[in-house]
Protein backbone atom coordinates (compact mmCIF):
# COMPACT_ATOMS: atom_id res chain seq x y z
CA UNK A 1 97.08 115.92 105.06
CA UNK A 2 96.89 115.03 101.45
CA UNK A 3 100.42 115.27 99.39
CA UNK A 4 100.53 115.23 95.55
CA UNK A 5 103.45 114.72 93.47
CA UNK A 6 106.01 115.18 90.89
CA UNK A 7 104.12 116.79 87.54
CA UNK A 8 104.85 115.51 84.05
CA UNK A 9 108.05 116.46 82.27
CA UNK A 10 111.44 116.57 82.92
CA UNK A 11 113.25 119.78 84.66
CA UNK A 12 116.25 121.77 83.66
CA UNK A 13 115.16 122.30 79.94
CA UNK A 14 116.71 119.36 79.18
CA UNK A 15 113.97 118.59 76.68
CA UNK A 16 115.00 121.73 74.17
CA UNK A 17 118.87 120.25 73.94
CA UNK A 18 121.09 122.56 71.81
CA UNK A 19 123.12 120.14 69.51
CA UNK A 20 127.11 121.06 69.14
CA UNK A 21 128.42 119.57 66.49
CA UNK A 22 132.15 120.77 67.26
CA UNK A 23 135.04 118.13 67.35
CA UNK A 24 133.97 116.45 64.04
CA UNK A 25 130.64 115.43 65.26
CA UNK A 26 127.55 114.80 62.49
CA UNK A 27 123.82 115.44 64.07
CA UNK A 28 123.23 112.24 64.24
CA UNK A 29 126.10 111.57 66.74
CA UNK A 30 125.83 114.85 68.87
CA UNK A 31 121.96 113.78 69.29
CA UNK A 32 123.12 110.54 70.40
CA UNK A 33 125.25 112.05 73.05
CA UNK A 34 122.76 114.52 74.06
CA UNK A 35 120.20 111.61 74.28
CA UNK A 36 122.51 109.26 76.65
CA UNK A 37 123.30 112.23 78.84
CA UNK A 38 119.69 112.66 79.41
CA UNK A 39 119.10 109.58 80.23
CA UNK A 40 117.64 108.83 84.20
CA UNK A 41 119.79 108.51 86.96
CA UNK A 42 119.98 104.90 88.28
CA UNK A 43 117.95 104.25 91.28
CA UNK A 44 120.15 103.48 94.49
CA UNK A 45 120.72 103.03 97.85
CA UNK A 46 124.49 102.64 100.43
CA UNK A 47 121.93 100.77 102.97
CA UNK A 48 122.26 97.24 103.28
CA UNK A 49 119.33 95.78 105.61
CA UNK A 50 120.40 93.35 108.49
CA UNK A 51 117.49 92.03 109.78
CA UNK A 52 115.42 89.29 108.18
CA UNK A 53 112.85 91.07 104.96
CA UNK A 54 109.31 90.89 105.62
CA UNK A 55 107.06 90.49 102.85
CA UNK A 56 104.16 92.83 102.88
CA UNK A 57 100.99 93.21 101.07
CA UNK A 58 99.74 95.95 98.96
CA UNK A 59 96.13 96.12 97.32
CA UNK A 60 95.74 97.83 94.39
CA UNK A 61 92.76 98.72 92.60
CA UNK A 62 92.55 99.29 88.71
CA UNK A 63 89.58 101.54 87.86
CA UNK A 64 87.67 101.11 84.34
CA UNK A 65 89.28 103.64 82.20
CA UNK A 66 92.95 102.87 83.56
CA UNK A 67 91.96 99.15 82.77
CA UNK A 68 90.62 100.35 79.20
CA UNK A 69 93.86 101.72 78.52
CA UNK A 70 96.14 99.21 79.80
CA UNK A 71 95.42 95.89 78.92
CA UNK A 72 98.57 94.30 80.70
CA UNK A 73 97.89 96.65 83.73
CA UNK A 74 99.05 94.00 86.39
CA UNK A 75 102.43 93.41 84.30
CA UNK A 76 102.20 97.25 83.44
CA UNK A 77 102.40 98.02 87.36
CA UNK A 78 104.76 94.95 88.56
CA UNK A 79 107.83 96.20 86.48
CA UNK A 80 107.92 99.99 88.92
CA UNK A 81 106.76 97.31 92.39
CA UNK A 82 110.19 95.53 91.33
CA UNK A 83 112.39 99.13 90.90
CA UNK A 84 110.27 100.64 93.97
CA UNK A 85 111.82 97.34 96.30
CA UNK A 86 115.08 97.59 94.72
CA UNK A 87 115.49 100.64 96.89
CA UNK A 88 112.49 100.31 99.71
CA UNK A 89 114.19 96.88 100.84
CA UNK A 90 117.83 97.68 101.50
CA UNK A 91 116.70 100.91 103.40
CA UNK A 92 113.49 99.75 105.82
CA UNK A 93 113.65 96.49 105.32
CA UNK A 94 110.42 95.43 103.76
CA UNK A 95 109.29 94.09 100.13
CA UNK A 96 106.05 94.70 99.08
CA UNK A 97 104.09 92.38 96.80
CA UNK A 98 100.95 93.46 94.87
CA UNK A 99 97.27 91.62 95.05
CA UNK A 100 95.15 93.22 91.86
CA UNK A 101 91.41 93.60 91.68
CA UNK A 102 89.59 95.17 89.34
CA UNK A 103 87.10 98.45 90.34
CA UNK A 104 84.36 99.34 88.52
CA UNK A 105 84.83 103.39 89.39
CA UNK A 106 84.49 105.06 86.57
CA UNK A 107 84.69 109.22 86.60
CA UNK A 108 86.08 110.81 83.95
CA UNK A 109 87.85 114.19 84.54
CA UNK A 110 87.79 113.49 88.50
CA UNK A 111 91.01 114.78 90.47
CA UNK A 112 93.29 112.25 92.06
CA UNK A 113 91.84 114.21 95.28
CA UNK A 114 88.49 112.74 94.42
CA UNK A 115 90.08 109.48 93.54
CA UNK A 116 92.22 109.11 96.42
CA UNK A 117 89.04 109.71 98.86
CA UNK A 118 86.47 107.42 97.01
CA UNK A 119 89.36 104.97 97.57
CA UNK A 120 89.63 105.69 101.16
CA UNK A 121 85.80 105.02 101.53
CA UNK A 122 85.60 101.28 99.56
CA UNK A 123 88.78 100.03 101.61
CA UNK A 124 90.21 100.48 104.70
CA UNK A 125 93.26 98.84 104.15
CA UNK A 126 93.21 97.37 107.83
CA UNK A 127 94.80 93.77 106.08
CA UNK A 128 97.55 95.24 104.04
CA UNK A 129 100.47 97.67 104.16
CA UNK A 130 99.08 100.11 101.90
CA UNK A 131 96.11 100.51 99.10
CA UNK A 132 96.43 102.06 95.76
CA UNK A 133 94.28 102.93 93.13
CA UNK A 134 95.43 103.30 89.43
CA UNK A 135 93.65 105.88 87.05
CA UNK A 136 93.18 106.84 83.62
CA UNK A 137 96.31 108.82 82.50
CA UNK A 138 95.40 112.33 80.95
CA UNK A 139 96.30 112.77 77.46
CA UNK A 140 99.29 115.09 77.05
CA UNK A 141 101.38 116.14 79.17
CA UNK A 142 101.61 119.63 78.04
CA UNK A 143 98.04 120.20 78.38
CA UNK A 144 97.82 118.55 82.15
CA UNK A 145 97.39 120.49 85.94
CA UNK A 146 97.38 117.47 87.97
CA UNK A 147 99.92 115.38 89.76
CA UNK A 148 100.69 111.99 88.96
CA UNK A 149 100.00 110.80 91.95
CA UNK A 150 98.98 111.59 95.84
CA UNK A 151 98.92 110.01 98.86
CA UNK A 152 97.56 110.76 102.89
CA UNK A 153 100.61 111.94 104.64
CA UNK A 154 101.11 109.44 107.29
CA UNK A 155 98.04 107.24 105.91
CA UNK A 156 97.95 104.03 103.95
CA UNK A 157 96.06 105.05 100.55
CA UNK A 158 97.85 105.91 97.45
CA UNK A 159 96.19 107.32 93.92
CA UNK A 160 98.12 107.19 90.82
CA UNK A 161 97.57 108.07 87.22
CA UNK A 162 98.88 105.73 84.47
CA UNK A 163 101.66 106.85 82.34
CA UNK A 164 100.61 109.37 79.50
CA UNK A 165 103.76 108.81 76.69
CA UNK A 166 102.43 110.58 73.38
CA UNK A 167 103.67 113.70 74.16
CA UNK A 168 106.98 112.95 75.34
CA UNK A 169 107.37 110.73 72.42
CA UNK A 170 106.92 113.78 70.36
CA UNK A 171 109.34 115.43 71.78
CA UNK A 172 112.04 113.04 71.66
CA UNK A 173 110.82 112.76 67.80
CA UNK A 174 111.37 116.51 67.61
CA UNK A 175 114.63 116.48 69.67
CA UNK A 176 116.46 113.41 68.24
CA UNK A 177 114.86 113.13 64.71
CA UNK A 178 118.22 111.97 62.97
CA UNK A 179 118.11 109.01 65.55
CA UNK A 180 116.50 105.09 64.60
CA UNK A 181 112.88 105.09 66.62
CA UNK A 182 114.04 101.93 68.07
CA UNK A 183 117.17 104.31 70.03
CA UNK A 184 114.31 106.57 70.90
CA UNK A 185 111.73 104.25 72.25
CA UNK A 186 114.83 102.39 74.34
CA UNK A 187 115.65 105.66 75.91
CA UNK A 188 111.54 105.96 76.64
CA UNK A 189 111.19 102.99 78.23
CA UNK A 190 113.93 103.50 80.39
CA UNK A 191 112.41 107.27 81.50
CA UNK A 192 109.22 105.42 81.73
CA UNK A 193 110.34 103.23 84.35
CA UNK A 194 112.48 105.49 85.97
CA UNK A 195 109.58 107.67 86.29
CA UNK A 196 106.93 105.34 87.18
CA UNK A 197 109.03 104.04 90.07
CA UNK A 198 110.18 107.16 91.47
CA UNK A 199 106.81 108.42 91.85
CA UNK A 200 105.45 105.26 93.50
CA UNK A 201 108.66 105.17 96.02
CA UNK A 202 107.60 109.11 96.39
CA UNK A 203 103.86 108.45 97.41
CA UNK A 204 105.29 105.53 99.86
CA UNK A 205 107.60 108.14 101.30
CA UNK A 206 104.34 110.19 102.21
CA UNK A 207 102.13 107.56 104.02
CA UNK A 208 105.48 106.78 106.00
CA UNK A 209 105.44 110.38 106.91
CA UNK A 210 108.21 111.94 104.56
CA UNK A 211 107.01 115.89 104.00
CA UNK A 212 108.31 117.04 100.29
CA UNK A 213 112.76 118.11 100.67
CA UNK A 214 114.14 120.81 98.74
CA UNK A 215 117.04 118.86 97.35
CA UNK A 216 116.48 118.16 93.60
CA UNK A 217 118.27 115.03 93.71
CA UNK A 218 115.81 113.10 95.85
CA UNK A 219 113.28 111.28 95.55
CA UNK A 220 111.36 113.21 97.67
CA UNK A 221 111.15 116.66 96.26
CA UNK A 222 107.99 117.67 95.00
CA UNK A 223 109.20 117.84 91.09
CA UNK A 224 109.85 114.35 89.09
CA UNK A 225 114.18 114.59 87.99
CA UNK A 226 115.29 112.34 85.70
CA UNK A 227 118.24 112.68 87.86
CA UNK A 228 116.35 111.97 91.34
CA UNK A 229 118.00 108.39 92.67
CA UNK A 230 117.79 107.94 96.54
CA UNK A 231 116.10 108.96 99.58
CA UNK A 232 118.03 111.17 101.61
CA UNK A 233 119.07 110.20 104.78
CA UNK A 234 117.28 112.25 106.72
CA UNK A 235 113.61 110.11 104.56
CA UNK A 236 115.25 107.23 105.50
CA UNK A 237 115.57 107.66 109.20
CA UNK A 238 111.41 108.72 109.26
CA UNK A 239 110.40 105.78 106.86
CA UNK A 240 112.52 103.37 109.59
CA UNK A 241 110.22 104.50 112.20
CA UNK A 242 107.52 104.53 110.55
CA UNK A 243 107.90 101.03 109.48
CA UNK A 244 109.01 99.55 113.16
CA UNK A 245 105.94 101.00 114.57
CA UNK A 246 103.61 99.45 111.81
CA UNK A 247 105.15 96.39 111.86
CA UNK A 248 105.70 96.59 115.90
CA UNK A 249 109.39 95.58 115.24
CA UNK A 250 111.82 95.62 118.15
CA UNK A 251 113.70 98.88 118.55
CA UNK A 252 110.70 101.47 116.98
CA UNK A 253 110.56 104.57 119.51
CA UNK A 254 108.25 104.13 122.62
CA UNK A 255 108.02 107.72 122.64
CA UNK A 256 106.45 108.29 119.04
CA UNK A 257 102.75 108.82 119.06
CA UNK A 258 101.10 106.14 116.77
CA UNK A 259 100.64 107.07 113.51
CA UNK A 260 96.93 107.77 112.15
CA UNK A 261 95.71 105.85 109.51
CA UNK A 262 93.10 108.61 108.65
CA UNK A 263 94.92 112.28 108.88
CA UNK A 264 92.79 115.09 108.49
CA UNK A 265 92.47 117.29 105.55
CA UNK A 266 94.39 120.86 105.30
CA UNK A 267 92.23 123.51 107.12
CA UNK A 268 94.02 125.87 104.90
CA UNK A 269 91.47 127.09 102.26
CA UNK A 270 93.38 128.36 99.13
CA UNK A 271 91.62 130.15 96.39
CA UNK A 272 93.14 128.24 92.55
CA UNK A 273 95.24 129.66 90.75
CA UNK A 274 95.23 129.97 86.90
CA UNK A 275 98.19 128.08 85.54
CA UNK A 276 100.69 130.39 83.78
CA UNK A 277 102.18 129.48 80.66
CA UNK A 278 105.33 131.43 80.14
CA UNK A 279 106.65 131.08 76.19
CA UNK A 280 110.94 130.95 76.27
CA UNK A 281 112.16 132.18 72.66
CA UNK A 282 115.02 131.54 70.92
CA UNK A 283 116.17 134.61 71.69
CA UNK A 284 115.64 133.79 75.70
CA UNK A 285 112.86 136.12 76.04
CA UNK A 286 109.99 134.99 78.21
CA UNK A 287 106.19 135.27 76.81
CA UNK A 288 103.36 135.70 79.17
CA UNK A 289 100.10 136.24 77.97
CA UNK A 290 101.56 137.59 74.40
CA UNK A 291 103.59 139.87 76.54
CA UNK A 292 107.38 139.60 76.99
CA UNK A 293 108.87 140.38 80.34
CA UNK A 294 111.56 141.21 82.18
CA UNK A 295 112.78 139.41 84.80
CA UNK A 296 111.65 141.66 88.05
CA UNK A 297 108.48 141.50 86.30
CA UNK A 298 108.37 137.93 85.56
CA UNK A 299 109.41 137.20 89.34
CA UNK A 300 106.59 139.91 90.42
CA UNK A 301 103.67 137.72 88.53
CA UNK A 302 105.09 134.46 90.11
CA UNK A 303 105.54 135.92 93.32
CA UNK A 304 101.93 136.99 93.34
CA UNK A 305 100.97 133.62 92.17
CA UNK A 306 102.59 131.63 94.68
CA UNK A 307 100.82 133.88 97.56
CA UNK A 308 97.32 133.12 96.00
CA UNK A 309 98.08 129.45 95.36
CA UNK A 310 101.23 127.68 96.32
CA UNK A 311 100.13 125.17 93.74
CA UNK A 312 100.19 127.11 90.75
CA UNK A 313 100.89 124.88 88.04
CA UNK A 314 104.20 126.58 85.74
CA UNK A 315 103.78 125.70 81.97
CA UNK A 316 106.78 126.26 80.08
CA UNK A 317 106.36 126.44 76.24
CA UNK A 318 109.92 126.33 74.14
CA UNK A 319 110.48 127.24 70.60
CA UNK A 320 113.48 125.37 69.07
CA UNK A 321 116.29 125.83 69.54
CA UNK A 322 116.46 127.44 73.40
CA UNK A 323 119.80 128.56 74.25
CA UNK A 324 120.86 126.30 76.95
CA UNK A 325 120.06 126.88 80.69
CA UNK A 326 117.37 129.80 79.50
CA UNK A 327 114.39 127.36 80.47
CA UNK A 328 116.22 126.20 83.92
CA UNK A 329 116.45 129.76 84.79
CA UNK A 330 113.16 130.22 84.26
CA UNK A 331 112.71 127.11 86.47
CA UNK A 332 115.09 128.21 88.92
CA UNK A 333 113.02 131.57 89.90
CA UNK A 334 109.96 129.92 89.89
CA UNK A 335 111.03 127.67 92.42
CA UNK A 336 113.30 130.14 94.35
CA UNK A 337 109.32 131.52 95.21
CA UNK A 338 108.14 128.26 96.35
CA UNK A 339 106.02 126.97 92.81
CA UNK A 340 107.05 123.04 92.23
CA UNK A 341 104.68 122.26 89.67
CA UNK A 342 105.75 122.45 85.99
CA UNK A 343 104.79 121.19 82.41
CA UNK A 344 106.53 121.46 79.85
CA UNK A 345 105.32 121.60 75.97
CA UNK A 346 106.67 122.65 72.15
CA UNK A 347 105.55 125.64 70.51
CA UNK A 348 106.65 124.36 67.39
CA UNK A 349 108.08 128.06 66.59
């Protein structure tokens, strides 16, 4: 069973801040506030392993065009490994450490589907914990449909797309333009690696058998949070037994069927859905198609959406100035439904 992940772009609307400048505040300092309570959620774990670490082996493969745009890819791809082990130790017990090679796949356009089973087909992965391939990273993330990564459910091979910034540097340009670009581009780095590493810990949760949670907090829900910072408990206790039956560790449950290396595809046929872009005005209103709509009718169009394609990508477009919590409501329905998948882009309005 393939499993894709978090989408580009932060949830909650927290990318259309309104700035109060109450209390005596200039722009300049209500931006900085705004900008620090944005900020990512450090990543954590209560669980202290007992047992002695074993160091595992992961291969991952750098295709042309992610190699094109990354010339530091190994270094680029260490820094989220560290983050990722910062949590995946404490709780399973295990570090993982990287071997690179470089693959000359080059398919422009491809889906991380296609990516993911090319990857399956040049290595097993019999000789290492898990194998990951690293693609090109689409260009903006208000114009992107795919995931940023994916993995086999219960498998060993990982795709992931490298990290796309220019449009979220625009936004924080837009957002926060009364701050010093050097405040900004700390802030970015720090969502960068947030976001990098919670997607690779979230892929690893899926070939050790984790199924997506509701909970926004976690790592494990199917939409990226700036606010997501530990695996629940409940991703814990599967990971554990996943890892003591790969590893054959003492104490891993006789009565758990091995796991397969090679899980079959969904034999659920879906027809695509069209993503929707809906437009949120200043005024609150919500824009589909030029149309505005109410919200029964608005819940009607993503209702019928998420019955013709639970993967219906949600594109939310914001003029300036959103009144607070108008976009997260628009969130909220959509994923009251079942949709998981959003963008999120300027209008410029």
């Amino acid at each position: 069973m393939l499993r894709g992940v978090m989408v580009l772009g932060l949830v909650g609307g927290c990318m259309s801040p309104v700035m109060s400048f109450g209390s005596g505040k200039t722009a300049k300092q209500a931006q900085h506030d705004t900008l620090t309570e944005m900020g990512p959620t450090r990543l954590a774990t209560d669980e202290k392993w007992a047992g002695t670490v074993e160091t595992k082996r992961i291969r991952v493969w750098a295709d042309s065009q992610y190699r094109a745009q990354n010339r530091n890819w190994q270094k680029s791809f260490d820094e989220p490994l560290e983050l990722a082990n910062l949590v995946l130790t404490p709780i399973v017990g295990v570090r993982l450490v990287a071997e690179y090679a470089a693959w000359e796949h080059d398919v422009p356009g491809a889906r991380l589907g296609d990516h993911l089973e090319a990857l399956r087909q040049k290595d097993s992965g019999e000789d290492v914990f898990a194998v990951i391939v690293l693609t090109s990273s689409l260009p903006l993330v208000s114009a992107t449909f795919e995931d940023l990564g994916m993995a086999y459910l219960n498998g060993q091979h990982i795709a992931l797309r490298g990290y796309a910034d220019v449009e979220e540097r625009k936004m924080y340009a837009d957002a926060f333009p009364d701050l010093r670009a050097e405040e900004r581009e700390m802030a970015l780095v720090q969502l960068r690696h947030h976001k990098t590493a919670v997607v690779l810990l979230h892929e690893l949760g899926h070939i050790l058998g984790v199924e997506h949670e509701i909970d926004a907090s976690t790592i494990m829900n199917a939409a990226y949070s700036n606010h997501a910072s530990a695996f629940s408990a409940h991703a814990r206790e599967i990971m554990l037994r996943s890892v003591d039956q790969r590893l054959q560790r003492k104490g891993a449950a006789p009565d758990v069927a091995p796991i397969a290396t090679v899980p079959a595809k969904p034999a659920v046929a879906r027809t695509p859905h069209a993503p929707i872009t809906i437009r949120v005005t200043k005024k609150a209103a919500t824009i589909v198609d030029g149309k505005q709509l109410a919200a029964e009718a608005l819940d009607a169009l993503l209702k019928a959406a998420f019955e013709q394609d639970p993967e219906t990508s949600i594109v939310i477009s914001e003029d300036k100035n959103v009144p607070t919590g108008a976009v997260g409501d628009v969130i909220d329905r959509a994923k009251a439904i079942g949709l998981t998948k959003f963008q999120f882009a300027w209008t410029g309005k």
